[in-house]
Protein backbone atom coordinates (compact mmCIF):
# COMPACT_ATOMS: atom_id res chain seq x y z
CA UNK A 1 300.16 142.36 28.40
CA UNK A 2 300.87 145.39 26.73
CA UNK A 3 298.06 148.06 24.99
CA UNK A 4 299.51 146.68 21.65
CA UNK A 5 299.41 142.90 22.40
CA UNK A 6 295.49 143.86 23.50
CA UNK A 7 294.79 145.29 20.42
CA UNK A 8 296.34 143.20 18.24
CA UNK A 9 294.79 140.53 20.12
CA UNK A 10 291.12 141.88 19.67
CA UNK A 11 291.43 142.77 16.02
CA UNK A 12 292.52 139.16 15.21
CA UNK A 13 289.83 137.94 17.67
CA UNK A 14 286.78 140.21 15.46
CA UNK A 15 288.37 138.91 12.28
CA UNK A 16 287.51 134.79 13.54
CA UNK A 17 284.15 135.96 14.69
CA UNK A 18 283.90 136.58 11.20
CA UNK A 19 285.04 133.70 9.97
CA UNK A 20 282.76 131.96 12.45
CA UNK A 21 279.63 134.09 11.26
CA UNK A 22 280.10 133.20 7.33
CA UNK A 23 280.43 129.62 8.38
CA UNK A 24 277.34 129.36 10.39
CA UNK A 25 275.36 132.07 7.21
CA UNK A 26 276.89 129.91 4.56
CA UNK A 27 274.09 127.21 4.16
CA UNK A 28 271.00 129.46 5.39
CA UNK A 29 270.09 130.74 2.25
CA UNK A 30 269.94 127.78 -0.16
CA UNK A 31 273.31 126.55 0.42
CA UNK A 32 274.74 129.93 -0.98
CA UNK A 33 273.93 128.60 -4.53
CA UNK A 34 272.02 131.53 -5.82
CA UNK A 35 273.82 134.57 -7.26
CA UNK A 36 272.63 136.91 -4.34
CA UNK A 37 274.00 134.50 -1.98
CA UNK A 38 276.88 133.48 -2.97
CA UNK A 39 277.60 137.08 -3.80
CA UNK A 40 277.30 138.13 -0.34
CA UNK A 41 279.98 135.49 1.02
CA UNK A 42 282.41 135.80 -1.04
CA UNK A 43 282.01 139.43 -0.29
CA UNK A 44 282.47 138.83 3.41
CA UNK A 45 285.31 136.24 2.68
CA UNK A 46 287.26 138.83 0.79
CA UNK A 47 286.46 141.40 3.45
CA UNK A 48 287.67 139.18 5.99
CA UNK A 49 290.85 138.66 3.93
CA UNK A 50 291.76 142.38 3.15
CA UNK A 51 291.16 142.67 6.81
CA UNK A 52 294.00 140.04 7.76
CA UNK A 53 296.06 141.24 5.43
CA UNK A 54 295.78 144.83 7.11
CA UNK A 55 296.58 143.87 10.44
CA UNK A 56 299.81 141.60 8.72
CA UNK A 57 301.38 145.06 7.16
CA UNK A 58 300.75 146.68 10.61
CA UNK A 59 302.76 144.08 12.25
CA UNK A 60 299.74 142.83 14.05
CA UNK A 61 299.05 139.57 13.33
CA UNK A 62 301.46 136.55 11.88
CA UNK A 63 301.61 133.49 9.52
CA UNK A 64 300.46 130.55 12.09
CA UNK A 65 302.74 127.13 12.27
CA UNK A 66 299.95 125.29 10.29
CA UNK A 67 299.38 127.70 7.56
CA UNK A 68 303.54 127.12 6.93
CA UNK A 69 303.02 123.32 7.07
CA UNK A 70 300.48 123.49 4.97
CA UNK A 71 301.87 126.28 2.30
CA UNK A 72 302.05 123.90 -0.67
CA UNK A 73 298.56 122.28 -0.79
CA UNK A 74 297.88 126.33 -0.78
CA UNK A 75 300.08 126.71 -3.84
CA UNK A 76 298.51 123.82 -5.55
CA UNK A 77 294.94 125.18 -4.64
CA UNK A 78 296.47 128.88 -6.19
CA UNK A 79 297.42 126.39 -9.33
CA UNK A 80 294.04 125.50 -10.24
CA UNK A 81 292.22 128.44 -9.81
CA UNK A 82 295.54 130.02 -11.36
CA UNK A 83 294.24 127.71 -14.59
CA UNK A 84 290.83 129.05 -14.10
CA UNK A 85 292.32 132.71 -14.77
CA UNK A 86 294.27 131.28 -17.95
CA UNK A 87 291.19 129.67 -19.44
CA UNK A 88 289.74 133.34 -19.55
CA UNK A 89 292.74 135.32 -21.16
CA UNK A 90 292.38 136.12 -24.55
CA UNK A 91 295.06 134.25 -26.73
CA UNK A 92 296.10 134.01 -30.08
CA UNK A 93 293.65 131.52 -31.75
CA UNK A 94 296.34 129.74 -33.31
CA UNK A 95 297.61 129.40 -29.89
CA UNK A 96 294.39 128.36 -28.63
CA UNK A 97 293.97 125.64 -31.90
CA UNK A 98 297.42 124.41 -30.32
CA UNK A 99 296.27 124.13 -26.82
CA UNK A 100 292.58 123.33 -27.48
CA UNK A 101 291.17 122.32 -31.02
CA UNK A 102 287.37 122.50 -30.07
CA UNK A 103 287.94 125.57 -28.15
CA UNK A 104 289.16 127.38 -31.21
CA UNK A 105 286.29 125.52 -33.74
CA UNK A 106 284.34 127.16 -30.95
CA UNK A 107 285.38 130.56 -31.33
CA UNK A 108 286.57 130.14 -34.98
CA UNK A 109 283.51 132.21 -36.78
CA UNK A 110 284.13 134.82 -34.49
CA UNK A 111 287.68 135.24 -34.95
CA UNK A 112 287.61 138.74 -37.15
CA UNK A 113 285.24 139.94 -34.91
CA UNK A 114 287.81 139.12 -31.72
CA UNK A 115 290.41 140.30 -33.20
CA UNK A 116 292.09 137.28 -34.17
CA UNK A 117 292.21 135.85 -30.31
CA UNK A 118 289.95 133.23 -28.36
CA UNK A 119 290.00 132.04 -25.33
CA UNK A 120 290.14 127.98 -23.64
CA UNK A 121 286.91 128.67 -21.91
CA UNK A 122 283.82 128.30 -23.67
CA UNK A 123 281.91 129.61 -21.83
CA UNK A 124 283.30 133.26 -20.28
CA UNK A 125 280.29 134.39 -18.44
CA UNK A 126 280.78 131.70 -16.41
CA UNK A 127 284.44 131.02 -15.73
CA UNK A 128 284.38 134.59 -14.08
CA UNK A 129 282.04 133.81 -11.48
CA UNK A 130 283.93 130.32 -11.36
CA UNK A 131 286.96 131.97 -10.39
CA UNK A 132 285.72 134.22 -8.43
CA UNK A 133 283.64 131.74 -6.10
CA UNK A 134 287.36 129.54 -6.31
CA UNK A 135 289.29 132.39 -4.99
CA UNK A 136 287.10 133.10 -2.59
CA UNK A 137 287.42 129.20 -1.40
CA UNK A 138 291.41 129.39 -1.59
CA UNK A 139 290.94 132.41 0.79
CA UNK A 140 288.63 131.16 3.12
CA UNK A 141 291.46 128.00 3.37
CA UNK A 142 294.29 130.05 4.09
CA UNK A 143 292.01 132.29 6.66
CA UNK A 144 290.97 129.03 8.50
CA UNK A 145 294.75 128.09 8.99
CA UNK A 146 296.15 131.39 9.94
CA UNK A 147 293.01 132.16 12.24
CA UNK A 148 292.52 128.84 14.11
CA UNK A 149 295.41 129.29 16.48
CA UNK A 150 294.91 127.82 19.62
CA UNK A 151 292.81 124.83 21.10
CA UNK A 152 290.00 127.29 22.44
CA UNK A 153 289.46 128.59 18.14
CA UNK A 154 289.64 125.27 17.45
CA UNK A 155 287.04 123.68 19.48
CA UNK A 156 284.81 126.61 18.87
CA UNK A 157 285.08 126.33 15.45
CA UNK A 158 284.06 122.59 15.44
CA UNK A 159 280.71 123.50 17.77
CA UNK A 160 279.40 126.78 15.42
CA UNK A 161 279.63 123.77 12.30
CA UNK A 162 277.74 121.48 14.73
CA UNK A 163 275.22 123.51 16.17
CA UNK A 164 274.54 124.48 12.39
CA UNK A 165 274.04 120.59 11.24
CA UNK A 166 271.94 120.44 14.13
CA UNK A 167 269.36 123.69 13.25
CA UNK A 168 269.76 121.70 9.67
CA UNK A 169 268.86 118.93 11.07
CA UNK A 170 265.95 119.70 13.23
CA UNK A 171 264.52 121.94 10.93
CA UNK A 172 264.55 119.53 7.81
CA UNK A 173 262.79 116.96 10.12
CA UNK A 174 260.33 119.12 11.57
CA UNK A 175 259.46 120.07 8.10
CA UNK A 176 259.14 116.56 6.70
CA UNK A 177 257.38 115.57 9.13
CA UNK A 178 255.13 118.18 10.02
CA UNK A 179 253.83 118.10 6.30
CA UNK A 180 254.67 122.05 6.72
CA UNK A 181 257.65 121.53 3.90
CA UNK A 182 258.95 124.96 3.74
CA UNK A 183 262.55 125.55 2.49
CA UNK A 184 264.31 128.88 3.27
CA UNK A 185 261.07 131.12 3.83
CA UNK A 186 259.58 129.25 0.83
CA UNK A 187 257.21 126.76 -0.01
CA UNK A 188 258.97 123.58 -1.50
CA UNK A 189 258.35 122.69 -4.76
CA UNK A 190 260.16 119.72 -5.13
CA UNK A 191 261.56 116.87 -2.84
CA UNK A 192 258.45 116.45 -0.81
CA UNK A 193 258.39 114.08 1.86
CA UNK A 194 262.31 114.36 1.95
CA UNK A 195 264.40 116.33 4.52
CA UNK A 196 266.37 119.45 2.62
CA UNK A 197 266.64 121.97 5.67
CA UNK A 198 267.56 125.19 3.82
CA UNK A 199 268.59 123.48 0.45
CA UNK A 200 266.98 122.97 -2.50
CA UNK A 201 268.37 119.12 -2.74
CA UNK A 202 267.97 116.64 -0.16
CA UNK A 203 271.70 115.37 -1.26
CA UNK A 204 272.69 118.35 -0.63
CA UNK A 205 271.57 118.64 2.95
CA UNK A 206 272.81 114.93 3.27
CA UNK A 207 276.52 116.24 1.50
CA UNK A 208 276.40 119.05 4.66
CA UNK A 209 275.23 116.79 7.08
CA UNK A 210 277.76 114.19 6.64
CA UNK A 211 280.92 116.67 7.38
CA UNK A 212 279.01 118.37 10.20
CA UNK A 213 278.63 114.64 11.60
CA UNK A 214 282.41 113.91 11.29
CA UNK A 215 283.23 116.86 13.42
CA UNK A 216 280.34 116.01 16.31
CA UNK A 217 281.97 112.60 16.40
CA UNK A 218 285.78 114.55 16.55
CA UNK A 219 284.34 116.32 19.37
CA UNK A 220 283.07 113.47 21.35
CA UNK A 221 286.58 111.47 21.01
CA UNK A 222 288.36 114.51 21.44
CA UNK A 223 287.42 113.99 25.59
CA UNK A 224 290.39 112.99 27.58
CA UNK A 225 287.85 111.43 30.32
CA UNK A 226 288.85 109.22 32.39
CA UNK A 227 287.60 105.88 31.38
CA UNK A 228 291.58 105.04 30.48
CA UNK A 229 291.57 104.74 34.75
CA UNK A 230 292.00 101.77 35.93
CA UNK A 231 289.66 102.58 39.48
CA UNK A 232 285.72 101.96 39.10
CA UNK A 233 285.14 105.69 40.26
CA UNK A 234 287.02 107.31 37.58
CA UNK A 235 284.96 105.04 35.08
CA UNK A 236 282.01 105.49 36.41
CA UNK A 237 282.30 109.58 36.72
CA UNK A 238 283.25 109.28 32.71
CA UNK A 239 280.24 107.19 31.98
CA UNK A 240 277.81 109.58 34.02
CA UNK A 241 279.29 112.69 32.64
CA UNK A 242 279.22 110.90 29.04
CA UNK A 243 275.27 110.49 29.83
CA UNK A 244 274.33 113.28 31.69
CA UNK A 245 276.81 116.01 31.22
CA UNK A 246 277.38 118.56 28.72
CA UNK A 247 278.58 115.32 26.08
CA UNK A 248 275.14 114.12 26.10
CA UNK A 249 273.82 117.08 24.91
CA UNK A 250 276.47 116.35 22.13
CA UNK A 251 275.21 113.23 21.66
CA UNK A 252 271.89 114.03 21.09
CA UNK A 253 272.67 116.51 18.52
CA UNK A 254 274.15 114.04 16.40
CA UNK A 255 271.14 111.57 16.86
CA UNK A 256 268.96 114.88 15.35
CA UNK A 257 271.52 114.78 12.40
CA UNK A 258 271.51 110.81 11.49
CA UNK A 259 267.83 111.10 11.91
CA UNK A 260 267.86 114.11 9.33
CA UNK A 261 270.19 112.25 7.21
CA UNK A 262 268.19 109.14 6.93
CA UNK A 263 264.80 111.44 6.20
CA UNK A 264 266.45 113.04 3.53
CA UNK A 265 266.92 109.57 1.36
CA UNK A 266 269.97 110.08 0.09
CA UNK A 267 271.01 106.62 -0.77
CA UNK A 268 274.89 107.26 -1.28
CA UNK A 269 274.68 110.14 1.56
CA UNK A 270 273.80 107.87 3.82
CA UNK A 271 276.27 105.64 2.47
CA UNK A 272 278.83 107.41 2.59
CA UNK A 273 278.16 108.55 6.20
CA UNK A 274 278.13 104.84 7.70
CA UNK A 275 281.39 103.53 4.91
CA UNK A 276 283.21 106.90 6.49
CA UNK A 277 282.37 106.37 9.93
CA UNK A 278 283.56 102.61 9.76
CA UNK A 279 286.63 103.26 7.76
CA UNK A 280 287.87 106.05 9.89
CA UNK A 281 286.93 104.45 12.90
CA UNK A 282 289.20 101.50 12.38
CA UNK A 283 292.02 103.69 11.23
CA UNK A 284 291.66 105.77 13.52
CA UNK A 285 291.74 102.68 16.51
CA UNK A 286 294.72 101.41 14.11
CA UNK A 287 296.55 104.93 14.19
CA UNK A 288 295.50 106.50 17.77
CA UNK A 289 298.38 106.01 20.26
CA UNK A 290 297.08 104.11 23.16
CA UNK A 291 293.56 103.93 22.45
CA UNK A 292 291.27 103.86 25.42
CA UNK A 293 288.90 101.76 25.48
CA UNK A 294 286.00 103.82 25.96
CA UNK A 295 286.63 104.86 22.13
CA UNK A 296 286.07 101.74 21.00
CA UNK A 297 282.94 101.40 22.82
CA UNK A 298 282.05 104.54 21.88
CA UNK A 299 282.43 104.01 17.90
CA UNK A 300 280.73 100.89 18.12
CA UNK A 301 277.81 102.44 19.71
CA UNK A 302 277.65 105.18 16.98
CA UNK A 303 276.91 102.46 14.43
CA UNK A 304 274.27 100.29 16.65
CA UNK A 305 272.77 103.27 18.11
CA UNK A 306 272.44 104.81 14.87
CA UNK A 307 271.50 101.91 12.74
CA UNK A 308 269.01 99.97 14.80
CA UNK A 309 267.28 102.82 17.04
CA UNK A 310 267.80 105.37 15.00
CA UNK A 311 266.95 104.13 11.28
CA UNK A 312 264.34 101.88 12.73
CA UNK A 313 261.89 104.46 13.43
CA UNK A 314 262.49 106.70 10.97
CA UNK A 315 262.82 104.80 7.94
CA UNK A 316 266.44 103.86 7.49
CA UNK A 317 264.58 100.55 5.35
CA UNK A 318 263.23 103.11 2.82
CA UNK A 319 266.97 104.23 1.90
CA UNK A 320 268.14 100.55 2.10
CA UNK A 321 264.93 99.96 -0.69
CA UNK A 322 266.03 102.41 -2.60
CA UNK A 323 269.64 101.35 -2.88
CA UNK A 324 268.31 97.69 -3.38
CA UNK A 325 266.57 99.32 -6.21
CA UNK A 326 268.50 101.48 -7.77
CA UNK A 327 269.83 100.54 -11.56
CA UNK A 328 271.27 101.86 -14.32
CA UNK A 329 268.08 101.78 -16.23
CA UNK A 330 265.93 104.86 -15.73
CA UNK A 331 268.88 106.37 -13.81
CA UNK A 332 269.55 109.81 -16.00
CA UNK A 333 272.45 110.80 -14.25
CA UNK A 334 274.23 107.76 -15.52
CA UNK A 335 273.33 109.03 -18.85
CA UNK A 336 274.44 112.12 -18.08
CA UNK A 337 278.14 110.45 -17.12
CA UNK A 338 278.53 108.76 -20.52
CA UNK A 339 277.50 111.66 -22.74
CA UNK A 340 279.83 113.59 -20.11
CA UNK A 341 282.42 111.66 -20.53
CA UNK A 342 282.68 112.40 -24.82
CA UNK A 343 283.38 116.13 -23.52
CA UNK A 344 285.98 114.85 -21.38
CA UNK A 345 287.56 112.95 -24.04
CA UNK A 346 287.90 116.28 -26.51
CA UNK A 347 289.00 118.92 -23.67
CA UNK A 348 291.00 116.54 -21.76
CA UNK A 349 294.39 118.71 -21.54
CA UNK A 350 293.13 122.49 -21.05
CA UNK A 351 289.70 121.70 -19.78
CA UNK A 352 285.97 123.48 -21.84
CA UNK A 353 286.33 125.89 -19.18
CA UNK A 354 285.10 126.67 -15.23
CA UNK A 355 281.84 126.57 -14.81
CA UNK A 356 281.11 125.85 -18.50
CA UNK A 357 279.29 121.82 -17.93
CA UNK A 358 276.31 123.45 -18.80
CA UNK A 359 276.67 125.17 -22.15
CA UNK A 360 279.67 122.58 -23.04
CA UNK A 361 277.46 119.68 -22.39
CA UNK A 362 274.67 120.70 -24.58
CA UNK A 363 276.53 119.77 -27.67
CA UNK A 364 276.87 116.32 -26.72
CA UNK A 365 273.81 114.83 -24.69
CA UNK A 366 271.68 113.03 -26.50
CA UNK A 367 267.54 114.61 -27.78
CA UNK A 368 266.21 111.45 -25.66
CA UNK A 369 268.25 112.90 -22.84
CA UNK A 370 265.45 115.16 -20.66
CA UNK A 371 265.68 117.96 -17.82
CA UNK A 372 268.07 120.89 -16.95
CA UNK A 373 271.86 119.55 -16.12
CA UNK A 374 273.74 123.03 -15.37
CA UNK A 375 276.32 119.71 -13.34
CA UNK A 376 276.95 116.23 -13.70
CA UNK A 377 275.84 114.15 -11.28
CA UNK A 378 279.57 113.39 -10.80
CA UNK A 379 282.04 116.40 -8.94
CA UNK A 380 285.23 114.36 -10.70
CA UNK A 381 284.08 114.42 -13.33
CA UNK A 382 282.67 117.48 -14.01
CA UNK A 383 286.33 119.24 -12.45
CA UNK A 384 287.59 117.03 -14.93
CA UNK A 385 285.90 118.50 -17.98
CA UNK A 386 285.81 122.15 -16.93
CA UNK A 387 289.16 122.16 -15.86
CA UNK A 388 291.12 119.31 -17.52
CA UNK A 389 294.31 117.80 -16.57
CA UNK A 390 295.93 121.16 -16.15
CA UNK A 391 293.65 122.63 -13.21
CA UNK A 392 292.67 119.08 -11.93
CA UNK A 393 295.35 117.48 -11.40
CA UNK A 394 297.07 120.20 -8.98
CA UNK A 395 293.40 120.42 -6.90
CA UNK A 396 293.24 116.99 -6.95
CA UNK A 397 296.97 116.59 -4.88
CA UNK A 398 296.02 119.52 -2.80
CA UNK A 399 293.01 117.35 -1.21
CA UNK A 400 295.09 114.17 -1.18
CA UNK A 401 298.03 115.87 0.54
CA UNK A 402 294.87 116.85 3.37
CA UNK A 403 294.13 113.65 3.54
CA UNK A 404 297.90 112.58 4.26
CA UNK A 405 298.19 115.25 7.04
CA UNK A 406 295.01 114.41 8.52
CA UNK A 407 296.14 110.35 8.89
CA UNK A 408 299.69 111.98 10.15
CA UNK A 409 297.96 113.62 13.15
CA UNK A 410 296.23 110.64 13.96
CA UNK A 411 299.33 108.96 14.35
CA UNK A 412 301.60 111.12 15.69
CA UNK A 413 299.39 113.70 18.16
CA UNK A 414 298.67 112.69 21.64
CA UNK A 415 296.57 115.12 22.81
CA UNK A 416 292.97 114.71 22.35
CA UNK A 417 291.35 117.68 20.95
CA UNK A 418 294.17 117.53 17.95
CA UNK A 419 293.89 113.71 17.08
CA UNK A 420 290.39 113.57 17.64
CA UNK A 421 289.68 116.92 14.80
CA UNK A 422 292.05 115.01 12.95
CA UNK A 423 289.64 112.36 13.02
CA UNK A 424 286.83 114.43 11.92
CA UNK A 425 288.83 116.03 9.14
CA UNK A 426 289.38 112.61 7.55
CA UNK A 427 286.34 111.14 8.36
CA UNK A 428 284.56 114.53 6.88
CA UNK A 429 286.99 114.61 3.50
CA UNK A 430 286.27 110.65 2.70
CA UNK A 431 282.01 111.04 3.38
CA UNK A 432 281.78 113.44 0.92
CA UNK A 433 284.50 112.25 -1.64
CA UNK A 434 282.47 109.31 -2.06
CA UNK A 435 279.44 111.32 -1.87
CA UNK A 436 280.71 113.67 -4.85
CA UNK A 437 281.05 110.63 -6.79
CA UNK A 438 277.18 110.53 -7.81
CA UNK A 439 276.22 114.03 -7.07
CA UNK A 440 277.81 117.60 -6.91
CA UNK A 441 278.02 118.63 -3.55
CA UNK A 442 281.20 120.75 -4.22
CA UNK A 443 279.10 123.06 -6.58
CA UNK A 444 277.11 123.78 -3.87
CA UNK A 445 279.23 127.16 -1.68
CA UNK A 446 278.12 126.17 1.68
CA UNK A 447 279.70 122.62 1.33
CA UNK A 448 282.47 123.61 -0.71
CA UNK A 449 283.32 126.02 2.16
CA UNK A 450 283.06 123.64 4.78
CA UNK A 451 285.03 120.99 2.49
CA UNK A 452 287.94 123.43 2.45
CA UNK A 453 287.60 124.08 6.29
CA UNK A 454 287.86 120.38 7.02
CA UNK A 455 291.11 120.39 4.60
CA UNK A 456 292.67 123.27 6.83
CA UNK A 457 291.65 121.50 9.78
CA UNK A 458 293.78 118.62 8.59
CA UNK A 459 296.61 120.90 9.03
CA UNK A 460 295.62 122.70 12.27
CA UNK A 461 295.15 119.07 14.06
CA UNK A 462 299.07 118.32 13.07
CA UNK A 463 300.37 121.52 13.71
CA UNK A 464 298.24 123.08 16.84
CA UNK A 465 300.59 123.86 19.92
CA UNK A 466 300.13 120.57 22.60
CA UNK A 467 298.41 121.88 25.67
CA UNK A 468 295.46 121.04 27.26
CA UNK A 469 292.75 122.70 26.92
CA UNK A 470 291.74 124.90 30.29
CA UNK A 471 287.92 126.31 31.61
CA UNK A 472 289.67 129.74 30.89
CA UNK A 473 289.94 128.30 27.27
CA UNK A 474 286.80 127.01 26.61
């Protein structure tokens, strides 16, 4: 290997140590949803980007099969936050009254004062740090796919997110049930008695949880074994090294996370977990060429293990009580969804702006309506309202066409490591899809990040050079 190839080589290598690094950071410090925080990663992901981009003019480093594949659910990202950036130009007002009635009645007593021009967003302030956190997002996306290169990234990549659900996982527990309840080197106000790890919101730590689960379970199918052998010996060495080997250690981590993700509560996170886990596990048996048997046995005893053992001693009956429970009446966030719902109706086209819910919303929840709602308890529909048909639309095909590649891999990959991320990238996407539909886990930076990784990963798992993967790889 030349001096060149070596360099080039090492430069790429420091760039996905850094991409590794903000990964791992990302939900340390509140989830990254405090200005400070999220400041500092979008810092590094833009860093990391005008890095790449160096080392592309210098003719060191090159646009990877699966970012290629996967160039048009990067446009269609670019589209909506491109929207994002329109909703903040200033315009014409009559232009704006064409586009947008109640953004211009918005800005209407202003307009000699503006100059005559107005804007879609009504709320500025915060469709610039909307777009900036969205860019940074798009980038990260298009860093994962042109960084994760070989089967050695790609495995590593899938153990720095599980080791970090793990420390998540541990920690949360330990506080809960301790009685210590400390967040991220402070006391914890709220959600007593409830696993958050280093987020404020148990939900959240269940939204983070839930895709850091999908890719311990990739990992564990992703082992070629050898309990497809037909000889007892073979079996039995795959069994052994399944219980006592370096997979068991795997194993155990995700027992630390389900038992984190049943302390925390969540009723729809840990919904979501088990309705993901059984849907993608019969796909997957449905799509997987030549299924061994061993992964059947090995995605049933994720649910028994899990269920019975697991939620058994640590409360798993609590969560089913409070689904059992759980009404409309009482339920806020519901109430929040209707009122919601009015501002979707009047900025349906052009959206009331990214980032806006909060100051849009105010107009049209009712005085009986208490508390602080800076989000709806509902990620579609608060994209929805902030960005309307013009941004959503385009973000919303970019995650289906994810979705599409992911089920693709499954059906056409045959070697492990690919089909079985591929696995994880659906099951990972459809947890916290159904999660986002009573909460707002994709406000939150650390799980939007890792959302967006688990969409590139999609692409990676169908694309990703067929080879196995070596000792000198891992």
């Amino acid at each position: 290997m030349s001096l060149i190839a070596r360099g080039t080589e090492s430069s790429d290598r420091l760039i996905y140590f850094g991409l590794l690094l903000l990964l791992a950071w990302s939900p340390l410090p509140l989830g990254s949803d405090r200005p400070w925080s999220w400041s500092i990663l979008a810092a590094g992901i833009f860093f990391l980007g005008s890095a790449w981009l160096g080392l592309y003019a210098l003719g060191k480093a090159k646009i990877s099969a699966s970012f290629k594949a996967a160039q048009y659910c990067w446009l269609l990202m670019a589209m909506g936050i491109g929207w994002n950036a329109v909703q903040i130009i200033p315009l014409p007002l009559q232009r704006i009254a064409a586009l947008s009635s109640h953004a211009a009645e918005t800005y209407s007593s202003l307009a000699e004062e503006m100059g005559g021009t107005a804007y879609l967003s009504v709320d500025l302030a915060a469709s610039r740090i909307a777009l900036l956190k969205g860019m940074a997002y798009w980038v990260f996306f298009g860093l994962v796919l042109l960084l994760v290169n070989s089967v050695a990234r790609l495995k590593t990549l899938a153990y720095v997110v599980v080791v970090s659900g793990i420390f998540q996982a541990f920690y949360g527990s330990v506080m809960t049930l301790s009685g210590l309840e400390y967040g991220f080197f402070h006391k914890k106000q709220a959600y007593l008695g409830v696993a958050t790890g280093t987020f404020v919101n148990r939900n959240h730590l269940a939204g983070y949880l839930e895709m850091c689960l999908a890719l311990g379970i990739g990992l564990l199918l992703s082992d070629p074994g050898g309990a497809g052998s037909s000889q007892w010996r073979a079996q039995l060495k795959y069994w052994l090294q399944l219980l006592l080997g370096p997979k068991a250690l795997l194993r155990l981590g995700l027992v630390i996370m389900v038992i984190a993700l049943v302390l925390t509560h969540s009723r729809m996170g840990n919904s979501a977990f088990f309705t993901s886990l059984l849907t993608s596990g019969t796909l997957g048996l449905i799509l997987f060429k030549n299924a061994k048997k061993s992964t059947v046995i090995l995605l049933a005893s994720l649910v028994v293990i899990d269920v019975l053992i697991v939620g058994t001693w640590f409360g798993v009956e609590k969560v089913a009580q409070r689904i059992e429970q759980t009404s409309l009446v009482g339920e806020d966030r519901d109430d929040v969804d209707v009122y919601a719902t009015h501002l979707l109706w009047d900025y349906w086209l052009t959206g009331s702006g990214a980032g806006s819910f909060y100051n849009a919303f105010i107009a049209y929840k009712s005085p009986g309506l208490s508390g602080f709602y800076d989000h709806a308890h509902n990620d579609y529909l608060q994209f929805a309202c902030e960005f309307g048909l013009m941004g959503f639309l385009p973000l919303a095909l970019a995650v289906s066409c994810c979705l599409w590649a992911g089920v693709k891999a499954q059906r056409k990959r045959r070697a492990s490591l690919q089909r079985g991320m591929a696995f994880a990238s659906s099951m990972g996407l459809i947890a916290l899809l159904m999660h986002s539909s009573v909460d707002f886990n994709l406000q939150i930076p650390a799980n939007a990040l890792l959302f967006v990784s688990l969409m590139a990963l999609s692409w990676i798992a169908l694309c990703l050079e067929e080879k196995p993967l070596t000792h000198h790889d891992s």
